[in-house]
PDB file of N, CA and C in Angstrom:
ATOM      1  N   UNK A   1      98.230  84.477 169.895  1.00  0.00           N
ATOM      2  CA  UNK A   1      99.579  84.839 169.502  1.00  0.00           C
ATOM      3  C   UNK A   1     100.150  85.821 170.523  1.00  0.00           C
ATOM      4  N   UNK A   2     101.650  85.415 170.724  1.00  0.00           N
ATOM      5  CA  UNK A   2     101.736  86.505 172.000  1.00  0.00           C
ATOM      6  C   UNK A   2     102.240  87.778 171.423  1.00  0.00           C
ATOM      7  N   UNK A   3     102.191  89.024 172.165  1.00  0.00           N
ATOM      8  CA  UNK A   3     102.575  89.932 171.954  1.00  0.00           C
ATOM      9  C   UNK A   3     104.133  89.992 171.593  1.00  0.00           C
ATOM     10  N   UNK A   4     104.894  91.147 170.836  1.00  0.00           N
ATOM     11  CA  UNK A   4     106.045  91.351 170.110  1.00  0.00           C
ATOM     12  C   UNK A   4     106.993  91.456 172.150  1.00  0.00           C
ATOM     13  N   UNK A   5     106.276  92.372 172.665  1.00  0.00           N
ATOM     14  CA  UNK A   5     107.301  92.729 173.727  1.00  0.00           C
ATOM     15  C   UNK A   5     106.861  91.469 174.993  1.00  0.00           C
ATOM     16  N   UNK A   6     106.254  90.499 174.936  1.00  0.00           N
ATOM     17  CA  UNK A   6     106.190  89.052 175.643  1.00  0.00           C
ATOM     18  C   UNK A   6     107.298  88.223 175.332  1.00  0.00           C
ATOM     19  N   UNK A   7     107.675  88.416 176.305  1.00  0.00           N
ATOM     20  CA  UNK A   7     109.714  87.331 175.847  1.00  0.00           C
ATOM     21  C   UNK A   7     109.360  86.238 175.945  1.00  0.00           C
ATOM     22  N   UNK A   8     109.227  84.992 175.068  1.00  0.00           N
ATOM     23  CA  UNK A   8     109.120  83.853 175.239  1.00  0.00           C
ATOM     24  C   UNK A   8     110.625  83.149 176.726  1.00  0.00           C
ATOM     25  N   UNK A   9     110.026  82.668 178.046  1.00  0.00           N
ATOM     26  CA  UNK A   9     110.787  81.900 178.596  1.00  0.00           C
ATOM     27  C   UNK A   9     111.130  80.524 178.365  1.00  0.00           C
ATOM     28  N   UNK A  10     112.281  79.769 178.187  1.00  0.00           N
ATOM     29  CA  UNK A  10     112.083  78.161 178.595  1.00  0.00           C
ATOM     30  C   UNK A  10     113.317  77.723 179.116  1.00  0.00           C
ATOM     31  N   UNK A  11     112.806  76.605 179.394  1.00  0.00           N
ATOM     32  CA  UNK A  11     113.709  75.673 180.052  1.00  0.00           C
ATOM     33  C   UNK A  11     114.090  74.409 179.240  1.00  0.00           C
ATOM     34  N   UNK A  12     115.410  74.114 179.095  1.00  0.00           N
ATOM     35  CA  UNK A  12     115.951  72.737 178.893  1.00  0.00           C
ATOM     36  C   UNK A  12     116.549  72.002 179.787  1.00  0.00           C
ATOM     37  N   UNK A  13     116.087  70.916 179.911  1.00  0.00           N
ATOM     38  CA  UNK A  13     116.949  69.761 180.698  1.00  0.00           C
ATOM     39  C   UNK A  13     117.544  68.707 179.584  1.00  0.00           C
ATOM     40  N   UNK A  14     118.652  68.751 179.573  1.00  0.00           N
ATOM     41  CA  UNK A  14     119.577  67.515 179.146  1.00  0.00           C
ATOM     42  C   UNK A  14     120.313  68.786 178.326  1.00  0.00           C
ATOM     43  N   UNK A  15     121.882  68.779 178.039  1.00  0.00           N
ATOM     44  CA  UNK A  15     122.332  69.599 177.492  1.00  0.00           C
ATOM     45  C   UNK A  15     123.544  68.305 176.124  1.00  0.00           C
ATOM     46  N   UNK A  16     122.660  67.202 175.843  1.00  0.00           N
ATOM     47  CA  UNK A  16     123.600  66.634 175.150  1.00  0.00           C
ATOM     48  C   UNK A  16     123.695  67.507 173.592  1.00  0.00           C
ATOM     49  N   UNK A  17     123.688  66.604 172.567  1.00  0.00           N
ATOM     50  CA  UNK A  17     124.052  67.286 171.336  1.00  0.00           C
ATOM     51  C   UNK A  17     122.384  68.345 171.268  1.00  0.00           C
ATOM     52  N   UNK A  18     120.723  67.419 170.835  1.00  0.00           N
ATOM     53  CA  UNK A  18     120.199  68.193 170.587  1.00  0.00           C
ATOM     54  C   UNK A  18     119.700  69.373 171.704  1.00  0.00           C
ATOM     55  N   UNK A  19     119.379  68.987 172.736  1.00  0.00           N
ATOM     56  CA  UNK A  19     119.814  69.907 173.970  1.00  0.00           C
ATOM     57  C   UNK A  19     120.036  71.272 173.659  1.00  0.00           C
ATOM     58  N   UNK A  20     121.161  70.747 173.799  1.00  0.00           N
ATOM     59  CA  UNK A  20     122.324  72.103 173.576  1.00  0.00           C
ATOM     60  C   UNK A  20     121.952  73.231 172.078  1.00  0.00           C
ATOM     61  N   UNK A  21     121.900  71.888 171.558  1.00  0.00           N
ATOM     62  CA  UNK A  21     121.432  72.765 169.694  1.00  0.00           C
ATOM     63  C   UNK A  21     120.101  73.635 170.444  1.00  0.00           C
ATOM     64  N   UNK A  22     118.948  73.247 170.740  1.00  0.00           N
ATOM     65  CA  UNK A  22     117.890  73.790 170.954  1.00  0.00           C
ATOM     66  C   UNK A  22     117.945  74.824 172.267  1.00  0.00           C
ATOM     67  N   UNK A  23     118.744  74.989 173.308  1.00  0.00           N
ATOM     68  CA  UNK A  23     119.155  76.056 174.025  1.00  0.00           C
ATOM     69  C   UNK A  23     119.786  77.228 172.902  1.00  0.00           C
ATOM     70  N   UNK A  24     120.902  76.626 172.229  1.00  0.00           N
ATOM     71  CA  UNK A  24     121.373  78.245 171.494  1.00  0.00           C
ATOM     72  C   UNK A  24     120.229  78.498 170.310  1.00  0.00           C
ATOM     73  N   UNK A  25     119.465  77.514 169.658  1.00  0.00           N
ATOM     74  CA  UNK A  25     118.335  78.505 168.864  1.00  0.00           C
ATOM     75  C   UNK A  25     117.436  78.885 169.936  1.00  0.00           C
ATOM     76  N   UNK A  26     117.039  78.623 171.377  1.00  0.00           N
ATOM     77  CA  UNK A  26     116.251  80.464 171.672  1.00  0.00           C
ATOM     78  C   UNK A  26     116.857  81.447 172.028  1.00  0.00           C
ATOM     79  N   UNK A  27     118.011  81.218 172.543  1.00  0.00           N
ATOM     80  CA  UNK A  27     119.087  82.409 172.366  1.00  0.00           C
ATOM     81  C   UNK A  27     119.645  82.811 171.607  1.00  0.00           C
ATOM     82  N   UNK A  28     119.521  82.501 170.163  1.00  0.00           N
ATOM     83  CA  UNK A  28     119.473  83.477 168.932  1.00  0.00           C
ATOM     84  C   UNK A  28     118.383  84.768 168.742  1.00  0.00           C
ATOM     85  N   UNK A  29     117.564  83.377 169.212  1.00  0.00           N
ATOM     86  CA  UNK A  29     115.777  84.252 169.262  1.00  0.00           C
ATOM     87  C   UNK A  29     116.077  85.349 169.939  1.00  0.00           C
ATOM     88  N   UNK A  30     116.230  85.519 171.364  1.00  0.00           N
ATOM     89  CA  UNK A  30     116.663  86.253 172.405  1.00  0.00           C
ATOM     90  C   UNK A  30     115.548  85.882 173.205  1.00  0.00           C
ATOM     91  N   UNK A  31     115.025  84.650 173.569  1.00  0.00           N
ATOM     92  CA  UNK A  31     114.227  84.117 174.248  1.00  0.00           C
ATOM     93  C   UNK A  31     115.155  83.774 176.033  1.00  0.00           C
ATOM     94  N   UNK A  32     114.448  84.069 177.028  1.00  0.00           N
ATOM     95  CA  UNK A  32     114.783  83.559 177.911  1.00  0.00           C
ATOM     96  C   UNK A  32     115.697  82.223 178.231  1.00  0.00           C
ATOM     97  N   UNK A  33     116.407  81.976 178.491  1.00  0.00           N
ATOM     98  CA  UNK A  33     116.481  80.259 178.570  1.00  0.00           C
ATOM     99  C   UNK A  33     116.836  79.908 179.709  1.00  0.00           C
ATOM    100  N   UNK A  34     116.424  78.992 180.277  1.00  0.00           N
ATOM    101  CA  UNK A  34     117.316  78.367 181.446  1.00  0.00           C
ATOM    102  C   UNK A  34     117.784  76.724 181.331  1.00  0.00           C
ATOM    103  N   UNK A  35     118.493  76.271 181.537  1.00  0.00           N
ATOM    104  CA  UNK A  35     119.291  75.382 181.383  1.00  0.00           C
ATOM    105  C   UNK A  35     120.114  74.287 182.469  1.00  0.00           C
ATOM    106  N   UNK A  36     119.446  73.098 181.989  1.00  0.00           N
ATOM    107  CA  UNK A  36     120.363  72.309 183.549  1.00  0.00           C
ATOM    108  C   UNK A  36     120.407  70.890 183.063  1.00  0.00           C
ATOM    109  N   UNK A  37     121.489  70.030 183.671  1.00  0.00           N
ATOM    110  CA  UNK A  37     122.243  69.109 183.108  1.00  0.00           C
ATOM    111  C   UNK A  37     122.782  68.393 184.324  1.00  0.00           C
ATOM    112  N   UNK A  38     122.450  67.232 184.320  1.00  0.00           N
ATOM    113  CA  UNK A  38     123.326  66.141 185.310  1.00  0.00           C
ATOM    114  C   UNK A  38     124.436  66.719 185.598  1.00  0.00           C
ATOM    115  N   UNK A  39     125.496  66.713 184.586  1.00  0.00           N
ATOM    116  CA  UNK A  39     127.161  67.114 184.544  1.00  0.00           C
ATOM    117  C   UNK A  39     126.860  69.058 184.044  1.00  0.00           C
ATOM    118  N   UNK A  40     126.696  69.454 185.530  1.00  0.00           N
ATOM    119  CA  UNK A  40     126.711  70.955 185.179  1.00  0.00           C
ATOM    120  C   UNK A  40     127.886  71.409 184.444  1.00  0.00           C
ATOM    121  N   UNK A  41     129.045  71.278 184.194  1.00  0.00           N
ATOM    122  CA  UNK A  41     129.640  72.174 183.219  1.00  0.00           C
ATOM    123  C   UNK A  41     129.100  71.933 182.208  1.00  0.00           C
ATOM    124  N   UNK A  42     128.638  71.061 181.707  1.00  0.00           N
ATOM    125  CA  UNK A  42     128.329  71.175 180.084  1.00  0.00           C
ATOM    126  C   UNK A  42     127.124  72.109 179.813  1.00  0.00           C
ATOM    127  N   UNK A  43     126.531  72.799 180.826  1.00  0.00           N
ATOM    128  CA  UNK A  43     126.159  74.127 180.681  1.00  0.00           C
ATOM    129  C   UNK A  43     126.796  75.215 180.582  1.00  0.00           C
ATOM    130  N   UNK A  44     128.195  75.152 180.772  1.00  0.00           N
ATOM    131  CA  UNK A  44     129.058  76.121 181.163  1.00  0.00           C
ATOM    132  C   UNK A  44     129.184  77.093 179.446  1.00  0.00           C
ATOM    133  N   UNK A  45     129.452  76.475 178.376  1.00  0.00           N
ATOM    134  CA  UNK A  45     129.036  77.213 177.379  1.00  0.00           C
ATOM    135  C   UNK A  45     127.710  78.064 177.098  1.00  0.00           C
ATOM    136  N   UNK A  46     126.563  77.575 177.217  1.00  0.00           N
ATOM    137  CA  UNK A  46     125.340  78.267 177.083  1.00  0.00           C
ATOM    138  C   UNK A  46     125.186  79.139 177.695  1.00  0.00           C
ATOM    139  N   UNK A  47     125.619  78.937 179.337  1.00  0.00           N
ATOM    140  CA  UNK A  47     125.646  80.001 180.532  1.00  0.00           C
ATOM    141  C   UNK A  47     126.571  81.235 179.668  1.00  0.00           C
ATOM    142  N   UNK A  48     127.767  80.873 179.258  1.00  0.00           N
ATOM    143  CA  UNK A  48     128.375  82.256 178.169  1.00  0.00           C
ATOM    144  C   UNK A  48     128.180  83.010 177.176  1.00  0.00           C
ATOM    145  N   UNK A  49     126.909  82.334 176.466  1.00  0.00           N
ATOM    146  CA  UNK A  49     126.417  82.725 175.198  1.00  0.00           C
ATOM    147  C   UNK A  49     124.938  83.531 176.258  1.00  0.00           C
ATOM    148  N   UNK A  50     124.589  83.187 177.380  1.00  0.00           N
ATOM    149  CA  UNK A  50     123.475  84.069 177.890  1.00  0.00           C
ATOM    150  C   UNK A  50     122.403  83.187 178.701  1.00  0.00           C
ATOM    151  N   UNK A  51     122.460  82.246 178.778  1.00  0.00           N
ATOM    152  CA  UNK A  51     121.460  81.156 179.357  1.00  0.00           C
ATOM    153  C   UNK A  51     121.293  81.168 180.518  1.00  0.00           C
ATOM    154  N   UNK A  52     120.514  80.836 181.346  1.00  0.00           N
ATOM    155  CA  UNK A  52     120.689  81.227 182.874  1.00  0.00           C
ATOM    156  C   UNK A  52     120.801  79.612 183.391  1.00  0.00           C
ATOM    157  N   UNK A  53     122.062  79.119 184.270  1.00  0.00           N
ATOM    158  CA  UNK A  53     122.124  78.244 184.704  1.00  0.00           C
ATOM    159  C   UNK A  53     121.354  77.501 185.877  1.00  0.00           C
ATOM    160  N   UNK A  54     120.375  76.637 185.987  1.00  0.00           N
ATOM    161  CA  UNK A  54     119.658  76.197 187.514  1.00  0.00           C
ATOM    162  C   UNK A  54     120.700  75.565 188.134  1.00  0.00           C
ATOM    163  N   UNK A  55     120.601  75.412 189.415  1.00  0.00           N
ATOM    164  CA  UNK A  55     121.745  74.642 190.427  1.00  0.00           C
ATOM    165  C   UNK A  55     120.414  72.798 190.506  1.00  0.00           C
ATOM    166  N   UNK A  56     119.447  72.717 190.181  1.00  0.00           N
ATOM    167  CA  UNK A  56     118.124  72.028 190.570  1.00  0.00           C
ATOM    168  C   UNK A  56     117.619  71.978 189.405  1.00  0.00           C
ATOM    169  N   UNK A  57     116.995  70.556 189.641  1.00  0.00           N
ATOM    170  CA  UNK A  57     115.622  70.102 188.602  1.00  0.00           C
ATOM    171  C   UNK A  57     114.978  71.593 188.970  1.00  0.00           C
ATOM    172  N   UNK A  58     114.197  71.238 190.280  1.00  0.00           N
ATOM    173  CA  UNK A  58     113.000  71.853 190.444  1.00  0.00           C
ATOM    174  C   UNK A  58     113.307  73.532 189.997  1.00  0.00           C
ATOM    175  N   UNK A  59     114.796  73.863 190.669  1.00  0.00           N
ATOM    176  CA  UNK A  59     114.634  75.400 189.605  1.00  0.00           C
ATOM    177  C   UNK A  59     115.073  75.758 188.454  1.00  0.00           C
ATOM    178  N   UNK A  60     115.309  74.770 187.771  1.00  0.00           N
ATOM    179  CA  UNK A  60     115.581  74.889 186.284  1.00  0.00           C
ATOM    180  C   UNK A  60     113.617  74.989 185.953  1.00  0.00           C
ATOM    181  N   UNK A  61     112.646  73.887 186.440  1.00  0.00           N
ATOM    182  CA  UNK A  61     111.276  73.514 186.018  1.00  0.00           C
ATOM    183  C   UNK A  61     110.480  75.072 186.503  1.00  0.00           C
ATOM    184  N   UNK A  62     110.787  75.576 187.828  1.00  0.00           N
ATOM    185  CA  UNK A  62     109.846  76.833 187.992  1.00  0.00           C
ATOM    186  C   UNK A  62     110.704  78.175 187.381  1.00  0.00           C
ATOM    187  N   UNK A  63     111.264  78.147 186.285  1.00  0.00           N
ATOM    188  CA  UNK A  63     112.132  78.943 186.247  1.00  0.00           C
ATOM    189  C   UNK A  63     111.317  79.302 184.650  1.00  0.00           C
ATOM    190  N   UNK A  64     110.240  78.517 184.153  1.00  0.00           N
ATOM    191  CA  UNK A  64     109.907  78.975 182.873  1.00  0.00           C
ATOM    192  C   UNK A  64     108.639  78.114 182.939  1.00  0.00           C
ATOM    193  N   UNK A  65     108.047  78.685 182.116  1.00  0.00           N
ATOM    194  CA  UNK A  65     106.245  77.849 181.725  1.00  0.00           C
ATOM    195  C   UNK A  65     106.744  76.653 180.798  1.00  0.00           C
ATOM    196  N   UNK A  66     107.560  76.808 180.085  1.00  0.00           N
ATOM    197  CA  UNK A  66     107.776  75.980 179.247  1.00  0.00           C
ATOM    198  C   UNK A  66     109.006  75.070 179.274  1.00  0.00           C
ATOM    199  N   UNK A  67     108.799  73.647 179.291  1.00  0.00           N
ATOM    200  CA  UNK A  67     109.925  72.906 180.183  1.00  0.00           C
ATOM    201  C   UNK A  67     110.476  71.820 178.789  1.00  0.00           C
ATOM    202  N   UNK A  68     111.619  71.442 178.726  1.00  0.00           N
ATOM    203  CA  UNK A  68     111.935  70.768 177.322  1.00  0.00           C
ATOM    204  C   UNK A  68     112.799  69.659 177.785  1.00  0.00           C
ATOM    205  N   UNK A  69     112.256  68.889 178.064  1.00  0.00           N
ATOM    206  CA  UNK A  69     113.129  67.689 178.705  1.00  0.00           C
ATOM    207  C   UNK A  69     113.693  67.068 177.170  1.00  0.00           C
ATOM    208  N   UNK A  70     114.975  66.855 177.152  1.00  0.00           N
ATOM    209  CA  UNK A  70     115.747  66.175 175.998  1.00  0.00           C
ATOM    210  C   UNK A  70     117.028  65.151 176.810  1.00  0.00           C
ATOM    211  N   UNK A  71     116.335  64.519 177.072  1.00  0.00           N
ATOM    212  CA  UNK A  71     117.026  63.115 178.142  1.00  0.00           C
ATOM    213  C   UNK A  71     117.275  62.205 177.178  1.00  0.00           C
ATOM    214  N   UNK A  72     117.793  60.860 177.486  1.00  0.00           N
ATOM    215  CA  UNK A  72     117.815  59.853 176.167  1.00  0.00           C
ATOM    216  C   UNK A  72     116.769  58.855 176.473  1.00  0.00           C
ATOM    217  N   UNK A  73     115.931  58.719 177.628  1.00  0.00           N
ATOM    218  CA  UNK A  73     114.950  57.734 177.509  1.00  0.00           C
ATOM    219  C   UNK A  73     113.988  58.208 178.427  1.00  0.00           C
ATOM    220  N   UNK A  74     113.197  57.531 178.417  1.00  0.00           N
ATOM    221  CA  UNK A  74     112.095  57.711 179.335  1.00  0.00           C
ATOM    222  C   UNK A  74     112.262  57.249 180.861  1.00  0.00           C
ATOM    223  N   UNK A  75     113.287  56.205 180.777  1.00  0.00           N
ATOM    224  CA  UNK A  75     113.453  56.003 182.519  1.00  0.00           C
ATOM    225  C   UNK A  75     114.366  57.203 182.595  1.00  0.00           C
ATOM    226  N   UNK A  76     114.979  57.693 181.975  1.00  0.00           N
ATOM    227  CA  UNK A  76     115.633  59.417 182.303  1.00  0.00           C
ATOM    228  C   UNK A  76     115.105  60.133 182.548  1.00  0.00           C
ATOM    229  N   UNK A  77     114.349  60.002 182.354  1.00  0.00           N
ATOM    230  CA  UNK A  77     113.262  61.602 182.264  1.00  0.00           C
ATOM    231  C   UNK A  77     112.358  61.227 183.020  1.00  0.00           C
ATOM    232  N   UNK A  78     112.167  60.234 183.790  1.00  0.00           N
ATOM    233  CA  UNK A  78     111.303  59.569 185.056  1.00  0.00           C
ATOM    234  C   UNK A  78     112.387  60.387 186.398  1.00  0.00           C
ATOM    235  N   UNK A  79     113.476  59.394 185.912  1.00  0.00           N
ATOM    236  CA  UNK A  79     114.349  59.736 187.025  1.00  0.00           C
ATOM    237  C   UNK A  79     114.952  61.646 187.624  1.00  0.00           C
ATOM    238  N   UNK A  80     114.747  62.210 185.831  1.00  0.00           N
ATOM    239  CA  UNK A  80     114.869  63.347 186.526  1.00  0.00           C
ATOM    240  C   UNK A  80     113.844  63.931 186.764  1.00  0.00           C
ATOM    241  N   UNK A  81     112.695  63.896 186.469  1.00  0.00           N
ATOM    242  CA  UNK A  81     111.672  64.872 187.377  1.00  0.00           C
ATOM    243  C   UNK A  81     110.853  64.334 187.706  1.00  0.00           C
ATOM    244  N   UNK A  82     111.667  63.052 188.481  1.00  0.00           N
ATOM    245  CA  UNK A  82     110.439  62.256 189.552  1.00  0.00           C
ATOM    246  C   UNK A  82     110.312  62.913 190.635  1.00  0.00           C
ATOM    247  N   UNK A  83     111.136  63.956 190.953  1.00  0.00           N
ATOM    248  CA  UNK A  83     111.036  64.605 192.472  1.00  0.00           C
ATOM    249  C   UNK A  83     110.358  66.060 192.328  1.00  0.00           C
ATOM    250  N   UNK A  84     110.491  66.456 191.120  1.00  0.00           N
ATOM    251  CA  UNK A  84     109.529  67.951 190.462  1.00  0.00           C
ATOM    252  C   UNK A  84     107.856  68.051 189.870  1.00  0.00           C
ATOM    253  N   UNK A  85     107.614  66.998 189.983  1.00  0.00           N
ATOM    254  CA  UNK A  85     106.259  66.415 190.009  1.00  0.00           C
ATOM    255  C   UNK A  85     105.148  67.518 190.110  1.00  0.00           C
ATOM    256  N   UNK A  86     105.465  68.127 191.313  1.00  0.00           N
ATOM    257  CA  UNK A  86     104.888  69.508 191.952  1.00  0.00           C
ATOM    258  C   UNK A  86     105.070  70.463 191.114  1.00  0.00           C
ATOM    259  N   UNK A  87     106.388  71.074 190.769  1.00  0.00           N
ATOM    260  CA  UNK A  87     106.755  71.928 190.407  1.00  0.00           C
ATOM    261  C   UNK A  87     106.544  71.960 188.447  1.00  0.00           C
ATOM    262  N   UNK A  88     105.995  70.654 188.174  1.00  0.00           N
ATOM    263  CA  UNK A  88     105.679  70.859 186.379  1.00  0.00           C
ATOM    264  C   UNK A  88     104.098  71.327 186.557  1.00  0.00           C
ATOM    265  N   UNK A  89     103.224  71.443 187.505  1.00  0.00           N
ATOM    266  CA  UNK A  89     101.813  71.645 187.798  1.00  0.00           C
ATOM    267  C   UNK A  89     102.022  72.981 186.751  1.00  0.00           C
ATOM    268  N   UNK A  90     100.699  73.279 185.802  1.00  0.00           N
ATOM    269  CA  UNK A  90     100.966  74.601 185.298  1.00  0.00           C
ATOM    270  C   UNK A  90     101.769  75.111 184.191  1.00  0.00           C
ATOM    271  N   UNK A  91     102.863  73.809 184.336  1.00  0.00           N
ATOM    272  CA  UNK A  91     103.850  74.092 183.180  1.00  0.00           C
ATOM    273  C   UNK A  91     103.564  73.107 181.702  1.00  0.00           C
ATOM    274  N   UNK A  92     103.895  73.499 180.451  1.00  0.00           N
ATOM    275  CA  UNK A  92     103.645  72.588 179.068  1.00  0.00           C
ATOM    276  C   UNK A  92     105.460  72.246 179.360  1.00  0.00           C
ATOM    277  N   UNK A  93     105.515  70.479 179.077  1.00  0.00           N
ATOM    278  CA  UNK A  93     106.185  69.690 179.131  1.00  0.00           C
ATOM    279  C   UNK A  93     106.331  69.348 177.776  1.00  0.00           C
ATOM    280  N   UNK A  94     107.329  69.543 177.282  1.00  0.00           N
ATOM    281  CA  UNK A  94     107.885  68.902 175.757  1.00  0.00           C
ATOM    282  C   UNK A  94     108.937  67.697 176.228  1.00  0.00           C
ATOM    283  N   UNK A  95     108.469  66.718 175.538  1.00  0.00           N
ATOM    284  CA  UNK A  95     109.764  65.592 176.028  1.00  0.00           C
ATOM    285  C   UNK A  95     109.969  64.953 175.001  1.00  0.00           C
ATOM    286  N   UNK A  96     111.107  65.392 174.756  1.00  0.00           N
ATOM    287  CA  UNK A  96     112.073  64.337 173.245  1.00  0.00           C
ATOM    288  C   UNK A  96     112.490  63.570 173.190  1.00  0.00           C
ATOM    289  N   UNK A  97     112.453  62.777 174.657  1.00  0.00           N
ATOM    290  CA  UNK A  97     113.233  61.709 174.572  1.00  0.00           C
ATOM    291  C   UNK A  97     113.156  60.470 173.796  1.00  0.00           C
ATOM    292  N   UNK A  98     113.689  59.245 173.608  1.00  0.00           N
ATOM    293  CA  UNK A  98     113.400  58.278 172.442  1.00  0.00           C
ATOM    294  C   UNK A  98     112.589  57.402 174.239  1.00  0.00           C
ATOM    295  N   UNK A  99     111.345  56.481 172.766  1.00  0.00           N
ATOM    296  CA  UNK A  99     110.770  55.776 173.161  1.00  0.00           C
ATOM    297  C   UNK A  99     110.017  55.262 172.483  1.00  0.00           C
ATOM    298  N   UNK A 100     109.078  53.994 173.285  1.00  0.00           N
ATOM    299  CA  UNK A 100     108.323  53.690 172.293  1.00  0.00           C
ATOM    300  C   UNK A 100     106.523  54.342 172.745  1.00  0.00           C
ATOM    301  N   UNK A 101     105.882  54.435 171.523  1.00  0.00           N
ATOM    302  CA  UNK A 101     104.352  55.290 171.603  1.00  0.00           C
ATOM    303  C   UNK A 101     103.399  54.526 172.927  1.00  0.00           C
ATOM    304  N   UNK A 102     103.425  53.190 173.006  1.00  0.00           N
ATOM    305  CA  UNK A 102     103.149  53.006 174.681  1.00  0.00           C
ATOM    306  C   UNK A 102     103.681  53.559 175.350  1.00  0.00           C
ATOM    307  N   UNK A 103     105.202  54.203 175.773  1.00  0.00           N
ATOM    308  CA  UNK A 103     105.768  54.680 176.765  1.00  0.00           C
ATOM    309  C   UNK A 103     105.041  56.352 176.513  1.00  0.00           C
ATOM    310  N   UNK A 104     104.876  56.943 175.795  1.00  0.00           N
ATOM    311  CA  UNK A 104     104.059  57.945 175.215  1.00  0.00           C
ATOM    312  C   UNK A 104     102.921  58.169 175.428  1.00  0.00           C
ATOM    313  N   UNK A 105     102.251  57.154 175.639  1.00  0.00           N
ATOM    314  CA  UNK A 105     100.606  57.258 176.045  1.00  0.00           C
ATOM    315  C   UNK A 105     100.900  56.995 177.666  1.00  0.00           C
ATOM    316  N   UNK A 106     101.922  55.898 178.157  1.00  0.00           N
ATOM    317  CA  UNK A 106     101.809  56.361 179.640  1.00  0.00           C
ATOM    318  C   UNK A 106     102.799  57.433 180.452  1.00  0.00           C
ATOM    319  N   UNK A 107     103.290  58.158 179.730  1.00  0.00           N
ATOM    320  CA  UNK A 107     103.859  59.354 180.245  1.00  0.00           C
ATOM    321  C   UNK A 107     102.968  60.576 180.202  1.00  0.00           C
ATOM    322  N   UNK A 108     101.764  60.395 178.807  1.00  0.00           N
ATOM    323  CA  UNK A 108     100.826  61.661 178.970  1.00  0.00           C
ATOM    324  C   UNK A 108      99.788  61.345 179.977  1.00  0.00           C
ATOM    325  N   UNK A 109      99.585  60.064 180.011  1.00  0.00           N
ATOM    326  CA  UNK A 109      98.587  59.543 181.458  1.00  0.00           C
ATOM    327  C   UNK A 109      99.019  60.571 182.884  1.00  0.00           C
TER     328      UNK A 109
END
């Protein structure tokens, strides 16, 4: 269990509806967040409520241990951190995206 004064960090990628919902509950928390989105303004709210905006996959991904991909499919979420590959080494990957449980067993492969 972590300590009271250990700020939980994370990261979201995709800022659609649940996205977005799950960026402002850790910034209720007062959890770190960082935040990044194909169509960067639609970060532009979260960035106001306190979120720290990445310009990059890769520095939205080294920007927290904990990475929350909420894309709408799995070739999304291929496509966006097919080039950060490197940069998830180390990090716990949550991915919400819809799919089916084969695409699930070969994404944890």
């Amino acid at each position: 269990m972590a300590h009271m004064d250990d700020q939980l960090s994370v990261t979201v990628l995709g800022l659609g509806p649940m996205g977005s919902a799950l960026a402002r509950a850790f910034l209720r928390h007062d959890h770190a967040t960082t935040v990044w989105n194909r169509t960067a303004a639609k970060a532009d709210a979260l960035v106001a409520e306190g979120a720290s905006r990445a310009d990059t996959v890769d520095d939205a991904v080294t920007a927290s241990k904990i990475v929350i991909s909420c894309v709408a499919d799995y070739d999304a979420m291929y496509d966006v951190l097919g080039s950060s590959v490197d940069a998830l080494r180390g990090r716990l990957l949550v991915n919400l995206s819809s799919g089916t449980p084969e695409q699930a067993r070969q994404a944890a492969a």
